[in-house]
Protein backbone atom coordinates (compact mmCIF):
# COMPACT_ATOMS: atom_id res chain seq x y z
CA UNK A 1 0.00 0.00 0.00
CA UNK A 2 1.13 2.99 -1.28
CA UNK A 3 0.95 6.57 1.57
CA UNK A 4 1.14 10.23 0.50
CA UNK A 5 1.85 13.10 1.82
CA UNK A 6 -0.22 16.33 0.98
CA UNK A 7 0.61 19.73 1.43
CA UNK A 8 -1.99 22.35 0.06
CA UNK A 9 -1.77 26.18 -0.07
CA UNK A 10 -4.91 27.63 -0.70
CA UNK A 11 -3.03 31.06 -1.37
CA UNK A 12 -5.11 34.29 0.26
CA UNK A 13 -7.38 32.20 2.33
CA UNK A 14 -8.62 32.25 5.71
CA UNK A 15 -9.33 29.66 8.60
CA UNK A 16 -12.58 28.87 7.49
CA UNK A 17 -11.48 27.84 4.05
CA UNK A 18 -8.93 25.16 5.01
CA UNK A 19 -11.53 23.52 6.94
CA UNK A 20 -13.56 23.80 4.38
CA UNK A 21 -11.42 22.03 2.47
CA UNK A 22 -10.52 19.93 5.27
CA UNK A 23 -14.37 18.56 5.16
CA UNK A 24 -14.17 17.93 1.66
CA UNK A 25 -11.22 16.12 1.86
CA UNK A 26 -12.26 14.10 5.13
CA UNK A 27 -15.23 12.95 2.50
CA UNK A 28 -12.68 11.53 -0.07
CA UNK A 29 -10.45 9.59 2.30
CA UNK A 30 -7.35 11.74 3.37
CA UNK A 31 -6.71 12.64 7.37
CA UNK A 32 -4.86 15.17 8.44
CA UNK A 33 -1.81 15.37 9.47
CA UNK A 34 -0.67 16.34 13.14
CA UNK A 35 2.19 18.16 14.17
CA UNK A 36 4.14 16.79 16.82
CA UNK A 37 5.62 18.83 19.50
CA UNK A 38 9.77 18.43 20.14
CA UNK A 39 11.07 20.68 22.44
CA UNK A 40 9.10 24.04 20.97
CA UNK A 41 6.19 25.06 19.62
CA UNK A 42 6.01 22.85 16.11
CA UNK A 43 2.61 23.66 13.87
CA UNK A 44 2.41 22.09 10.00
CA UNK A 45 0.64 24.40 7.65
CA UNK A 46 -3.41 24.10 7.89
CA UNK A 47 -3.52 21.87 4.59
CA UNK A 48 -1.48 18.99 6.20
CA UNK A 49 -2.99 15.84 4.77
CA UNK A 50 -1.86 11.85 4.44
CA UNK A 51 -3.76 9.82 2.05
CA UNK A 52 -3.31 5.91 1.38
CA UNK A 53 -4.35 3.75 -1.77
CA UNK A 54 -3.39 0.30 -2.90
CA UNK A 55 -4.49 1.66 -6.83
CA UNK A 56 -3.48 5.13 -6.71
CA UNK A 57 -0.55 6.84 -7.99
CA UNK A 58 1.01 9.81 -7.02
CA UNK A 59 -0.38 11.69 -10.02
CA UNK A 60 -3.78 10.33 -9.01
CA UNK A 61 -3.57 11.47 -5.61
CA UNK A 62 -2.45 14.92 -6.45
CA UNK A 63 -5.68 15.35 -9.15
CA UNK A 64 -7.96 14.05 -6.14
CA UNK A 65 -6.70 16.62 -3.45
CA UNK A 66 -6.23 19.47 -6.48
CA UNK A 67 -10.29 19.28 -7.16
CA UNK A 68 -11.51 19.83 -3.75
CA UNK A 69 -8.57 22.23 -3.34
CA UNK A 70 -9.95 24.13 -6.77
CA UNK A 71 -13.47 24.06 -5.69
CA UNK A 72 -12.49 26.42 -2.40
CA UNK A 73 -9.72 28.96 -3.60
CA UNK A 74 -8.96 29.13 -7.98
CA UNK A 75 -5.12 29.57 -6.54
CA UNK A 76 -4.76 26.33 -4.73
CA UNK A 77 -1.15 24.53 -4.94
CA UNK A 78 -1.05 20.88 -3.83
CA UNK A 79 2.24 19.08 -2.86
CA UNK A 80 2.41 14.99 -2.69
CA UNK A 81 5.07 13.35 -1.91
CA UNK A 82 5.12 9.58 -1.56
CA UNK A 83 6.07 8.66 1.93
């Protein structure tokens, strides 16, 4: 099984729109990701997602989180990596 790691920038947005998009993405099977806390304060960016498919590529992955990142803010930028 493959896991991802998704970073998304929704560019000018607010709180309300990551979890927005945090919803939408909860709906399509990613979880967010939680910062953990070494020594000092440690916080990961709002759009902090991991995602995990046997079929999926990375390509695939990136298209899923891109459309519900689209569908809140035109400028969203999504980073996967595969972890």
């Amino acid at each position: 099984m493959a896991e991802f790691s998704v970073m998304i920038n929704l560019g000018k947005a607010d709180l309300d729109d990551y979890s927005l998009l945090a919803k939408m993405l909860h709906k399509t099977g990613f979880s967010e990701t939680k910062a953990a806390q070494v020594a000092a304060d440690y916080r990961l960016l709002p759009a902090s997602f991991k995602y995990s498919s046997e079929t999926e590529n990375m390509t695939a992955v990136r298209e899923k989180a891109l459309k519900s990142a689209k569908s809140v803010s035109s400028k969203a930028m999504v980073l996967v990596s595969e972890c």
